[in-house]
PDB file of N, CA and C in Angstrom:
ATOM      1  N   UNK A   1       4.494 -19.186   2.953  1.00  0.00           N
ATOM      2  CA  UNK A   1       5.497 -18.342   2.330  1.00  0.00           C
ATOM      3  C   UNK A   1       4.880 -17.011   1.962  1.00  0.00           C
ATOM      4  N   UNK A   2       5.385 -15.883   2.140  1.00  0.00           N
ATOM      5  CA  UNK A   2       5.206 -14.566   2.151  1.00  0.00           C
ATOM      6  C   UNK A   2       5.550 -14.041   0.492  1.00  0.00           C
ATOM      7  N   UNK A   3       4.129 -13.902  -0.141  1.00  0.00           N
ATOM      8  CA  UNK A   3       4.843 -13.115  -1.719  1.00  0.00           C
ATOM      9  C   UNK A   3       4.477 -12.021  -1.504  1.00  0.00           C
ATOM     10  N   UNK A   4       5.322 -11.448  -2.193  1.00  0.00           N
ATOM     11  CA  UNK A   4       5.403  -9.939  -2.406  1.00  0.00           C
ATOM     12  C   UNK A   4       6.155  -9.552  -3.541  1.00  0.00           C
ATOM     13  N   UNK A   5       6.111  -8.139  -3.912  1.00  0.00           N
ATOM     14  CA  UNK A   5       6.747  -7.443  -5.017  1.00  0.00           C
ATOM     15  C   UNK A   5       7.329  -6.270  -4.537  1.00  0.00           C
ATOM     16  N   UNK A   6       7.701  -5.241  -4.807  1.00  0.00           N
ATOM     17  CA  UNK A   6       8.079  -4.064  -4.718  1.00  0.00           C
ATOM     18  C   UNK A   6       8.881  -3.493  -5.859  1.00  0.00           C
ATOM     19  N   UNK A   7       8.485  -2.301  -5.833  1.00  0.00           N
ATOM     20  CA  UNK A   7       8.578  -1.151  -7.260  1.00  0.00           C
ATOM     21  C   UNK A   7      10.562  -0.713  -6.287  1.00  0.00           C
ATOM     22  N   UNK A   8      11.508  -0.793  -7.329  1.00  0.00           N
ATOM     23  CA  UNK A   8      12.635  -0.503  -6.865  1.00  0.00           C
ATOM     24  C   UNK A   8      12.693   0.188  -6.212  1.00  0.00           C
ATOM     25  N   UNK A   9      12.945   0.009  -4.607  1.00  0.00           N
ATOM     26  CA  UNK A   9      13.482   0.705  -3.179  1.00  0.00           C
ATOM     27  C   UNK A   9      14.181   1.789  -3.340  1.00  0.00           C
ATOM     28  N   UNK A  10      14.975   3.016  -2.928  1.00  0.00           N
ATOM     29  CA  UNK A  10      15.564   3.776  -3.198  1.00  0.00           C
ATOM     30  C   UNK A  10      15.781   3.823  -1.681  1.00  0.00           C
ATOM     31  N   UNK A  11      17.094   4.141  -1.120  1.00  0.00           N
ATOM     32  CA  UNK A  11      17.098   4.335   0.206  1.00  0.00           C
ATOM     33  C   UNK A  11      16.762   5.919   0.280  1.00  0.00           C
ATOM     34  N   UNK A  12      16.072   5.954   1.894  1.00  0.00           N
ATOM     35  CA  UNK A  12      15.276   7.368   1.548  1.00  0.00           C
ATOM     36  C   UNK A  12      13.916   7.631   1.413  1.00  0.00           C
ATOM     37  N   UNK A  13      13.708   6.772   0.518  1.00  0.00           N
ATOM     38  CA  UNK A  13      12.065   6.556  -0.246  1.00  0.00           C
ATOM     39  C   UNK A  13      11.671   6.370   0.999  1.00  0.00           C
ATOM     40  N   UNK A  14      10.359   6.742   1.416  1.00  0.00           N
ATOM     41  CA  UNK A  14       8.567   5.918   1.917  1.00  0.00           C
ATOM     42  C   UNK A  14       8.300   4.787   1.139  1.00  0.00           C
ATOM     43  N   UNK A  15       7.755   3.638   2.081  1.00  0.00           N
ATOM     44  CA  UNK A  15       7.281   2.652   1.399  1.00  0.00           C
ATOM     45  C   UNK A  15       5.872   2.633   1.889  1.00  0.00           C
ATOM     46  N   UNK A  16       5.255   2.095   1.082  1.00  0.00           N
ATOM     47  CA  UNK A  16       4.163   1.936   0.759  1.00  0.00           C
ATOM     48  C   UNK A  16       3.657   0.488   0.788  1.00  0.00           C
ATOM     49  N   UNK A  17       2.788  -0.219   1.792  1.00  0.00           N
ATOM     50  CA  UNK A  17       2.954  -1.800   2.111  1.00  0.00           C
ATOM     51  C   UNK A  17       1.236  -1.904   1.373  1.00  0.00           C
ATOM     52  N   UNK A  18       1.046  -2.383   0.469  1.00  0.00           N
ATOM     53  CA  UNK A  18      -0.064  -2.399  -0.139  1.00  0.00           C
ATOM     54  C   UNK A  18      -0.476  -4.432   0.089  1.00  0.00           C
ATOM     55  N   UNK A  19      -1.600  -4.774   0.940  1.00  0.00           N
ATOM     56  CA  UNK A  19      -1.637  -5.694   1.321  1.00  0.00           C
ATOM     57  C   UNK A  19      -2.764  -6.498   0.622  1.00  0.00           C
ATOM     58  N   UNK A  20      -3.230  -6.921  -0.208  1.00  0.00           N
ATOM     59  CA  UNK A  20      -3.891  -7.917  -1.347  1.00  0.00           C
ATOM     60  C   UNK A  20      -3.863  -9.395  -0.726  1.00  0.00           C
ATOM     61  N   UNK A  21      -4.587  -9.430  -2.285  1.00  0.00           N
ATOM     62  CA  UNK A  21      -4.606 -11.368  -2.427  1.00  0.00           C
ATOM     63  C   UNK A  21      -4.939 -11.537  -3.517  1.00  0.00           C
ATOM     64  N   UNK A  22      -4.720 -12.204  -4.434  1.00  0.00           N
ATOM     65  CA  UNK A  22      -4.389 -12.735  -5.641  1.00  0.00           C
ATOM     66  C   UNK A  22      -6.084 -12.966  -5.790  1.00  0.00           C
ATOM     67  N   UNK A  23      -6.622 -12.142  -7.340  1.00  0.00           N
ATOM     68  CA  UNK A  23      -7.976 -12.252  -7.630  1.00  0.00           C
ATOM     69  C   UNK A  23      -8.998 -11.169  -7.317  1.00  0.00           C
ATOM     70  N   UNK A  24      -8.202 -10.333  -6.371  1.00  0.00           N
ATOM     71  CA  UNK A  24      -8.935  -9.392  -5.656  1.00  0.00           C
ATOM     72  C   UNK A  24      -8.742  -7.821  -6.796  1.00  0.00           C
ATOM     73  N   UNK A  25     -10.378  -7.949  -7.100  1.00  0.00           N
ATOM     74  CA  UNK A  25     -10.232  -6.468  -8.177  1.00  0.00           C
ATOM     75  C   UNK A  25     -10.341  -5.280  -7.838  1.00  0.00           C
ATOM     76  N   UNK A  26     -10.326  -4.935  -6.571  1.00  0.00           N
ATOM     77  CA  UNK A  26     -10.135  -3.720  -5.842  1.00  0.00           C
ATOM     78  C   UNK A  26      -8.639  -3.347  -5.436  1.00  0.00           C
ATOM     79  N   UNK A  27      -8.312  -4.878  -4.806  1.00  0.00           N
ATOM     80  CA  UNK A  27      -6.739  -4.642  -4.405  1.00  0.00           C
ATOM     81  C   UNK A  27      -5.440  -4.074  -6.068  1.00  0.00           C
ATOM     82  N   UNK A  28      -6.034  -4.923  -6.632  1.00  0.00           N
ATOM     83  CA  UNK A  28      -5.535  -4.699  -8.249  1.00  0.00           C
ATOM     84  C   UNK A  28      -5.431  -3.127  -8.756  1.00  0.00           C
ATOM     85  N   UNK A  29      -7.303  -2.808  -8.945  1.00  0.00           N
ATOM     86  CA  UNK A  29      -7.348  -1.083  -9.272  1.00  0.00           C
ATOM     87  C   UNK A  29      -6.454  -0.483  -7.701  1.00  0.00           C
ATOM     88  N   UNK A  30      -6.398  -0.643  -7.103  1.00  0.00           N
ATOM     89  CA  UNK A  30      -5.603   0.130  -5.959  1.00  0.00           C
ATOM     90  C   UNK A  30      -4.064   0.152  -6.585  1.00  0.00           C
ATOM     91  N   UNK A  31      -3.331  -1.156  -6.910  1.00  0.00           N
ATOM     92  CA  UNK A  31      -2.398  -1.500  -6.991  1.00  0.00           C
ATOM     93  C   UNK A  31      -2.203  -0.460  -8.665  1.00  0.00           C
ATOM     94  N   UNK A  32      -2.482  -0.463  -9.500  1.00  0.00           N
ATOM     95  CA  UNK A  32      -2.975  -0.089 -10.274  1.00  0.00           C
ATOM     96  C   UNK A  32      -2.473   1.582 -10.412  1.00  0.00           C
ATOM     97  N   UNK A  33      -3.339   2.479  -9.842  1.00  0.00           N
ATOM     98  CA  UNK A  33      -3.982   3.531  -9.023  1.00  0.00           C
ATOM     99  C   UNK A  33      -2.384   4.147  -8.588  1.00  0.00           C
ATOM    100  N   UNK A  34      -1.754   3.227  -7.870  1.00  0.00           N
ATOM    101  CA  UNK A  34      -0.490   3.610  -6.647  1.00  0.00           C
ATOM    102  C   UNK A  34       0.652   3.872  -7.843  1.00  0.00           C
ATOM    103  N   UNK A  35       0.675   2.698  -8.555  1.00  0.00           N
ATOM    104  CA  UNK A  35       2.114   3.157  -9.412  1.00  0.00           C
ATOM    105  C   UNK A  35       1.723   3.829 -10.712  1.00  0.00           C
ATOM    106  N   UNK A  36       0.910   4.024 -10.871  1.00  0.00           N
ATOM    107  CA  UNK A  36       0.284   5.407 -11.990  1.00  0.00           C
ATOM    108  C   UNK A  36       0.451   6.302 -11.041  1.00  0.00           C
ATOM    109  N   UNK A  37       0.704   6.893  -9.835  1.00  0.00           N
ATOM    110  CA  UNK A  37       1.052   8.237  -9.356  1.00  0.00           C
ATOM    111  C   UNK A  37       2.738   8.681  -9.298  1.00  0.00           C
ATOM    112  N   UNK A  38       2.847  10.326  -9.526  1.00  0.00           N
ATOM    113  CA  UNK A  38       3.604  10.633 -10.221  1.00  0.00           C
ATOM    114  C   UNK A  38       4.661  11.145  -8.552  1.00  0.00           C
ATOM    115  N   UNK A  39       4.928   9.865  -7.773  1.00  0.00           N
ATOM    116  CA  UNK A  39       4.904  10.292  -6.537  1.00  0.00           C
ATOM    117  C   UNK A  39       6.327   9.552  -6.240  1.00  0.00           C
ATOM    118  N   UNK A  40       7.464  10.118  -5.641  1.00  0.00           N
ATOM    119  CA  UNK A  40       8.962   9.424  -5.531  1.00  0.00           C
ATOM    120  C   UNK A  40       8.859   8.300  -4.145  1.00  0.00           C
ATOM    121  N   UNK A  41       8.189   6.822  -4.284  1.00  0.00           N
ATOM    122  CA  UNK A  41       8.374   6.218  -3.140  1.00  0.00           C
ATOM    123  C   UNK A  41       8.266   4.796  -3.980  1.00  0.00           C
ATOM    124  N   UNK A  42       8.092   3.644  -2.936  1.00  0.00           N
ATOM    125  CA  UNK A  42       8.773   2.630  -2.932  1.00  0.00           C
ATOM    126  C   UNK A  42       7.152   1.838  -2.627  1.00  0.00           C
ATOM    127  N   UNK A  43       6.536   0.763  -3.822  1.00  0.00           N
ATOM    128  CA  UNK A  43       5.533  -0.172  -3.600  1.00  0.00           C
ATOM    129  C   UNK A  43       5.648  -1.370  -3.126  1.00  0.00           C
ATOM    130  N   UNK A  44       5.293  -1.960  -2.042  1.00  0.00           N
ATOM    131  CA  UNK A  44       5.286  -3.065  -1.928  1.00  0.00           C
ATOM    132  C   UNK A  44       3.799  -3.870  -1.830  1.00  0.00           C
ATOM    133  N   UNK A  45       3.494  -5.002  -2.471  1.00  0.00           N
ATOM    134  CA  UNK A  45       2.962  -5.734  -2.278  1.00  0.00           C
ATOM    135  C   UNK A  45       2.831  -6.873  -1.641  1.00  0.00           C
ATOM    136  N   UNK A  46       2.104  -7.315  -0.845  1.00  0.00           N
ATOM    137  CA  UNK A  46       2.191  -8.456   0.039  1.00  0.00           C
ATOM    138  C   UNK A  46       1.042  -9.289   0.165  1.00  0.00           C
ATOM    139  N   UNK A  47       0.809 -10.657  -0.309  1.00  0.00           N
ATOM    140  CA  UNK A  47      -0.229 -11.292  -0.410  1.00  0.00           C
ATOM    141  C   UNK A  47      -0.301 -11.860   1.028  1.00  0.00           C
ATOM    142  N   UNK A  48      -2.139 -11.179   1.635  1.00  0.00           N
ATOM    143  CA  UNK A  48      -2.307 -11.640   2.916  1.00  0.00           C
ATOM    144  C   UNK A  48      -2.159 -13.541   3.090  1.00  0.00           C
ATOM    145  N   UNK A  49      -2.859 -13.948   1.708  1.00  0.00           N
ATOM    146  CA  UNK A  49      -2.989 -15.502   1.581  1.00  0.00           C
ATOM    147  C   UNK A  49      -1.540 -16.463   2.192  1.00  0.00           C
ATOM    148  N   UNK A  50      -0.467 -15.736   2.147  1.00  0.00           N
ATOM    149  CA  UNK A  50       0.877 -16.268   1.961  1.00  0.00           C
ATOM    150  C   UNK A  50       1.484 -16.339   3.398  1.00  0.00           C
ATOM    151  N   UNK A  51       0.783 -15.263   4.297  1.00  0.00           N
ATOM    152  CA  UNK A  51       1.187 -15.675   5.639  1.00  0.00           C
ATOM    153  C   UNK A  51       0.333 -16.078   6.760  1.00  0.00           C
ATOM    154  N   UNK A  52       0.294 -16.754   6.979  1.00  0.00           N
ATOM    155  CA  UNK A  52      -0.989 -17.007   8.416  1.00  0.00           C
ATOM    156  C   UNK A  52      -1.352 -16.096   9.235  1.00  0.00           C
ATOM    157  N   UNK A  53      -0.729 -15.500   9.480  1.00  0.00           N
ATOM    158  CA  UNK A  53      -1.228 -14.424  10.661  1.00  0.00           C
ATOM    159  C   UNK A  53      -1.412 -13.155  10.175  1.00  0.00           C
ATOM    160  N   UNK A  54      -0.739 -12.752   8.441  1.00  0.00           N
ATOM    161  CA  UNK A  54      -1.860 -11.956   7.741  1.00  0.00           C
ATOM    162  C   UNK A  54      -3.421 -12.091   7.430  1.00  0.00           C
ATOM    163  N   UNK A  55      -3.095 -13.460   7.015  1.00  0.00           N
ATOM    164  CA  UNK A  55      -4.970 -14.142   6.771  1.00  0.00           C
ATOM    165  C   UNK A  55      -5.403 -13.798   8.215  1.00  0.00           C
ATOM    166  N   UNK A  56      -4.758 -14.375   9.202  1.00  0.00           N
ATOM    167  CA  UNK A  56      -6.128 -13.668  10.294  1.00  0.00           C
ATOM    168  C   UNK A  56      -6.297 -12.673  10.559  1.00  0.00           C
ATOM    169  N   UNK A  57      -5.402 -12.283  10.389  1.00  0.00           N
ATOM    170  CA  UNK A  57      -5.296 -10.209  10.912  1.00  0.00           C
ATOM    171  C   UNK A  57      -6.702  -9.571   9.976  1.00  0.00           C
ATOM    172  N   UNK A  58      -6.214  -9.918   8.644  1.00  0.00           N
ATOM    173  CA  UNK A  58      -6.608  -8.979   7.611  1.00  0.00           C
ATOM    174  C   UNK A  58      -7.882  -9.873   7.070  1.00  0.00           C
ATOM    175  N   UNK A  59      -8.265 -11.386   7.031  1.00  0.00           N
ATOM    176  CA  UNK A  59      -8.990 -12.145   6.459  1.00  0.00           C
ATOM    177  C   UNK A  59      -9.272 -11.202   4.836  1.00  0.00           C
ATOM    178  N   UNK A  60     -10.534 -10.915   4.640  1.00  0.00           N
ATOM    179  CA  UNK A  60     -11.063 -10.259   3.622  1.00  0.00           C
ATOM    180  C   UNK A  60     -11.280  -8.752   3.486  1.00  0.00           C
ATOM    181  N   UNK A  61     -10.562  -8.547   4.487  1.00  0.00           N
ATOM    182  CA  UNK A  61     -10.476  -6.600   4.612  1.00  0.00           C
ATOM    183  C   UNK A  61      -9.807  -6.211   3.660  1.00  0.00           C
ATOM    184  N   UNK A  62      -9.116  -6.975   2.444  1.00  0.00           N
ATOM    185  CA  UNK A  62      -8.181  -6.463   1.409  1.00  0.00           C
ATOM    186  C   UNK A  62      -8.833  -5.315   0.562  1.00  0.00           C
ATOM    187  N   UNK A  63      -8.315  -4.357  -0.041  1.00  0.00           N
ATOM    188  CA  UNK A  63      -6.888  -3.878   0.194  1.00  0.00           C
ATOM    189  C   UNK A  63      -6.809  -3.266   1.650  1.00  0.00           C
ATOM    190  N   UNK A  64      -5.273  -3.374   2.066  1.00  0.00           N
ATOM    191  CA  UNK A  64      -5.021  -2.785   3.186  1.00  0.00           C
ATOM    192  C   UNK A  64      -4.016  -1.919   2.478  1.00  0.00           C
ATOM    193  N   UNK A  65      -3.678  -0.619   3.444  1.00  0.00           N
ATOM    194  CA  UNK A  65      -2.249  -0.029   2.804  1.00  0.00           C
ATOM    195  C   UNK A  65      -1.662   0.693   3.927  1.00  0.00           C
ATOM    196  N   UNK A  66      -0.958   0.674   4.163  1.00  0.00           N
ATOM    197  CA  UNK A  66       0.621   0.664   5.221  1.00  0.00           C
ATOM    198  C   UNK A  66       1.123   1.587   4.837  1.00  0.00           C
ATOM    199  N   UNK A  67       2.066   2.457   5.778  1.00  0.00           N
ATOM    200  CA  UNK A  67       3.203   3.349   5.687  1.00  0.00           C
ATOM    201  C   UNK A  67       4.420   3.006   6.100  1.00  0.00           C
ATOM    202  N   UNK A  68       5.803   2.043   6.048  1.00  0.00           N
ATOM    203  CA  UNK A  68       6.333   1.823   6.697  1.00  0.00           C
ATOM    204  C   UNK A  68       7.840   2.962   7.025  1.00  0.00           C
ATOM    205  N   UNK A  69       8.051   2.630   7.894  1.00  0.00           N
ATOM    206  CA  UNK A  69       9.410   4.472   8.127  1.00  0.00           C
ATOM    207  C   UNK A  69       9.585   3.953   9.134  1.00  0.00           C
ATOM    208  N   UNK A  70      10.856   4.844   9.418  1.00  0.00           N
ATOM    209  CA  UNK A  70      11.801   4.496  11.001  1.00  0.00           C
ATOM    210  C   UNK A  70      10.675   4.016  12.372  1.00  0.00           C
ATOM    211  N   UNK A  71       9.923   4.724  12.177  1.00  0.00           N
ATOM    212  CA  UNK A  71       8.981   4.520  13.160  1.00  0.00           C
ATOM    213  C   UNK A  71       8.185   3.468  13.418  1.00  0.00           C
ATOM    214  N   UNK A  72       8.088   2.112  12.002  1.00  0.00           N
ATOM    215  CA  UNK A  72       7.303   1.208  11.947  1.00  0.00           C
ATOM    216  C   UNK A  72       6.365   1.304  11.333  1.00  0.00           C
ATOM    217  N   UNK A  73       5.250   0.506  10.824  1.00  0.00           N
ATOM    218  CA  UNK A  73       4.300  -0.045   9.957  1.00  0.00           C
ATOM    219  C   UNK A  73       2.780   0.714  10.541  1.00  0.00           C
ATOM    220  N   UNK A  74       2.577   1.809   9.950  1.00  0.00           N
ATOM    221  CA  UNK A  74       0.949   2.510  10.094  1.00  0.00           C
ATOM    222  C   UNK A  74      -0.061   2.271   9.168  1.00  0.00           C
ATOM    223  N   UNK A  75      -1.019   1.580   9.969  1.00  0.00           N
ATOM    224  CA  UNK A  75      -2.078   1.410   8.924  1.00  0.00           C
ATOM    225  C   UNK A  75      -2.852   2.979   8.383  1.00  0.00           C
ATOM    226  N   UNK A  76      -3.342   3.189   7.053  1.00  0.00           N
ATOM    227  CA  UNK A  76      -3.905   3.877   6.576  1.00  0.00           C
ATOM    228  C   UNK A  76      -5.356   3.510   6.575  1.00  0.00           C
ATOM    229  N   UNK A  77      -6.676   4.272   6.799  1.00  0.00           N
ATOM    230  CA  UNK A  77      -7.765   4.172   6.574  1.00  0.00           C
ATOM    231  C   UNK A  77      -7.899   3.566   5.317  1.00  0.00           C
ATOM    232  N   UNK A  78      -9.184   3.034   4.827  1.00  0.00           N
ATOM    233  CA  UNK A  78      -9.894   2.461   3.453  1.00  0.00           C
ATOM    234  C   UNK A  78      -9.461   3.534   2.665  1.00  0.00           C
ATOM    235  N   UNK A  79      -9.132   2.888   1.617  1.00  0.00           N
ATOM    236  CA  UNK A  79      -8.801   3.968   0.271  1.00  0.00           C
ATOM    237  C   UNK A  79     -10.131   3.949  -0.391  1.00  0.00           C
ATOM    238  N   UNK A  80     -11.191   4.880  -0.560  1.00  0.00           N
ATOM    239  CA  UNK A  80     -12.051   5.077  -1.438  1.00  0.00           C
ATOM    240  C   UNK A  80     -11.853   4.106  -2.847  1.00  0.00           C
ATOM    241  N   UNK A  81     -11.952   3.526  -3.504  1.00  0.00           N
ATOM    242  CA  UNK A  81     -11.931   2.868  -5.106  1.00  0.00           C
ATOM    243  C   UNK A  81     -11.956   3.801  -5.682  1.00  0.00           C
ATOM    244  N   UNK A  82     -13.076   5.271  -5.767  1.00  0.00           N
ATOM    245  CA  UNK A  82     -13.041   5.870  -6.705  1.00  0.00           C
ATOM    246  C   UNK A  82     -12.322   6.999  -6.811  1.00  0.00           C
ATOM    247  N   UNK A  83     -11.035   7.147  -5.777  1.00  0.00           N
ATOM    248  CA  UNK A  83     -10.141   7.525  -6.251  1.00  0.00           C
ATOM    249  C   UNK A  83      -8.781   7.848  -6.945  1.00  0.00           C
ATOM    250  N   UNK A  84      -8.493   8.392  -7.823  1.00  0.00           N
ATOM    251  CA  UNK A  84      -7.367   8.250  -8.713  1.00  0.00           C
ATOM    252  C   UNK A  84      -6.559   9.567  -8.768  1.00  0.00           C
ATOM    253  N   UNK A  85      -5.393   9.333  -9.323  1.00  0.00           N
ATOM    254  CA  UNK A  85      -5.048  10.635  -9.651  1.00  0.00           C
ATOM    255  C   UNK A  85      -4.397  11.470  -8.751  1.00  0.00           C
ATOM    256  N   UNK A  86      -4.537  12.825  -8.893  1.00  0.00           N
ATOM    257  CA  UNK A  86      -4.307  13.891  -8.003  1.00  0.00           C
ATOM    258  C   UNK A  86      -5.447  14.054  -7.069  1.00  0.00           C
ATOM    259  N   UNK A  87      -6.312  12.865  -6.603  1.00  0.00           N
ATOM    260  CA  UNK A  87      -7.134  13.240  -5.917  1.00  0.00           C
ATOM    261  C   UNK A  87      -6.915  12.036  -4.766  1.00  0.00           C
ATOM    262  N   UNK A  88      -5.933  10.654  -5.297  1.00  0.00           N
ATOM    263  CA  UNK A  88      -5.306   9.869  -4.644  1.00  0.00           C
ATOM    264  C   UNK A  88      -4.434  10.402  -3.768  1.00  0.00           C
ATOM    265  N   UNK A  89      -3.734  11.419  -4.928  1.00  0.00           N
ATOM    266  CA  UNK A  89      -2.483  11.760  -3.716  1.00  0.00           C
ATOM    267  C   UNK A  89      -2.400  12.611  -2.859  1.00  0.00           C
ATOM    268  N   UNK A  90      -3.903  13.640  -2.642  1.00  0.00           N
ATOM    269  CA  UNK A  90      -4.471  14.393  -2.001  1.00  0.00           C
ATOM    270  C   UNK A  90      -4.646  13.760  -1.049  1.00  0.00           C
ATOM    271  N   UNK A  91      -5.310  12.615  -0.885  1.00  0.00           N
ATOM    272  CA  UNK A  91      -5.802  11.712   0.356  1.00  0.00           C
ATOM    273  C   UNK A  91      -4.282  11.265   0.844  1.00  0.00           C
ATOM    274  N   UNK A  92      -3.331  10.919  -0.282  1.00  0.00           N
ATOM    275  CA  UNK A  92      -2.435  10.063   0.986  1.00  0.00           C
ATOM    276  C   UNK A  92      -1.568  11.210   1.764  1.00  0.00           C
ATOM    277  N   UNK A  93      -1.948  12.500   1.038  1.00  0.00           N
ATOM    278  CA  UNK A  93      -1.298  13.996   1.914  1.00  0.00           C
ATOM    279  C   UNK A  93      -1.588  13.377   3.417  1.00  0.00           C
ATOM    280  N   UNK A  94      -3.122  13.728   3.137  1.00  0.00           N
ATOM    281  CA  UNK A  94      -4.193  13.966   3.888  1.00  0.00           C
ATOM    282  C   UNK A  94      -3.839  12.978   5.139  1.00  0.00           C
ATOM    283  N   UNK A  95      -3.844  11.760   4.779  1.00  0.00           N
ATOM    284  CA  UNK A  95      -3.657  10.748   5.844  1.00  0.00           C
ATOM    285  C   UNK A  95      -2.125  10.593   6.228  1.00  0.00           C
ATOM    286  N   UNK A  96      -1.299  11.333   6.003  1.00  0.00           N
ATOM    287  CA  UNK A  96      -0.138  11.761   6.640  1.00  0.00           C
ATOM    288  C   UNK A  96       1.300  10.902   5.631  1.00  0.00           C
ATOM    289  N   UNK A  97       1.019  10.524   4.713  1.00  0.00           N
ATOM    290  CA  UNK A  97       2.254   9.779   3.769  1.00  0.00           C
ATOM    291  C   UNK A  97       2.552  11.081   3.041  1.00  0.00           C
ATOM    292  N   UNK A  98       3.811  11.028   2.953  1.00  0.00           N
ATOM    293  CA  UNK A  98       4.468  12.121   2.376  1.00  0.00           C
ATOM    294  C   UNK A  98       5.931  11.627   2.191  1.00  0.00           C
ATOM    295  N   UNK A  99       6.660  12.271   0.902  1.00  0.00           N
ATOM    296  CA  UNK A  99       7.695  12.170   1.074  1.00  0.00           C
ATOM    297  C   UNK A  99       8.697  11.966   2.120  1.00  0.00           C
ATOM    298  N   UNK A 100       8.466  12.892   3.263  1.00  0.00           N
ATOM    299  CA  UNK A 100       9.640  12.917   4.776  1.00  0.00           C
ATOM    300  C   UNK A 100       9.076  11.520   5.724  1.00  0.00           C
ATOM    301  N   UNK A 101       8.100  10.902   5.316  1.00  0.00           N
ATOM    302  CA  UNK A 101       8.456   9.798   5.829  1.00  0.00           C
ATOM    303  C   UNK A 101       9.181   8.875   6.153  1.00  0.00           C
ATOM    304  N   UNK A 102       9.976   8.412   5.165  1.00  0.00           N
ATOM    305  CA  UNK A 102      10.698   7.415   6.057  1.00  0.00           C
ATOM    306  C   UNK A 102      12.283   7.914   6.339  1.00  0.00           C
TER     307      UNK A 102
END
């Protein structure tokens, strides 16, 4: 079974597929990190543990983080840990998430 969460959808919004596992203190400060930004989109969480073919995809590569939009599900490079802030949302400029996404 597939758990997940998500920060209320807004149609319109970018989502944001933030991919964890329960215990994991990186995926957490990430998780953390994402909805402390002062940024108009849509969180989802998805525990790799919960689907089989996440566990193999992703095994222990957690955190993963996703862009999903008309276009489908883009993985994003490693998020640094030690970033926060306006220096988070610099990077997710950077790596192409933006508002006109989805």
């Amino acid at each position: 079974m597939l758990s997940s969460t998500t920060t209320s959808p807004s149609p319109g919004l970018p989502v944001l597929l933030l991919l964890t596992r329960k215990g994991c203190c990186l995926c957490e400060g990430l998780e953390q990190k994402l909805r402390a930004l002062d940024l108009p989109l849509a969180l989802e969480t998805i525990d790799v543990d919960g689907d089989p073919a996440l566990q193999a995809r992703f095994g222990l590569e957690v955190p993963v983080l996703q862009v999903r939009s008309a276009q489908g599900d883009r993985q994003l490079p490693r998020v640094p840990p030690r970033l926060t802030g306006a220096s988070l949302q610099v990077w997710l400029q950077k790596h192409g998430f933006s508002s006109q996404d989805a």
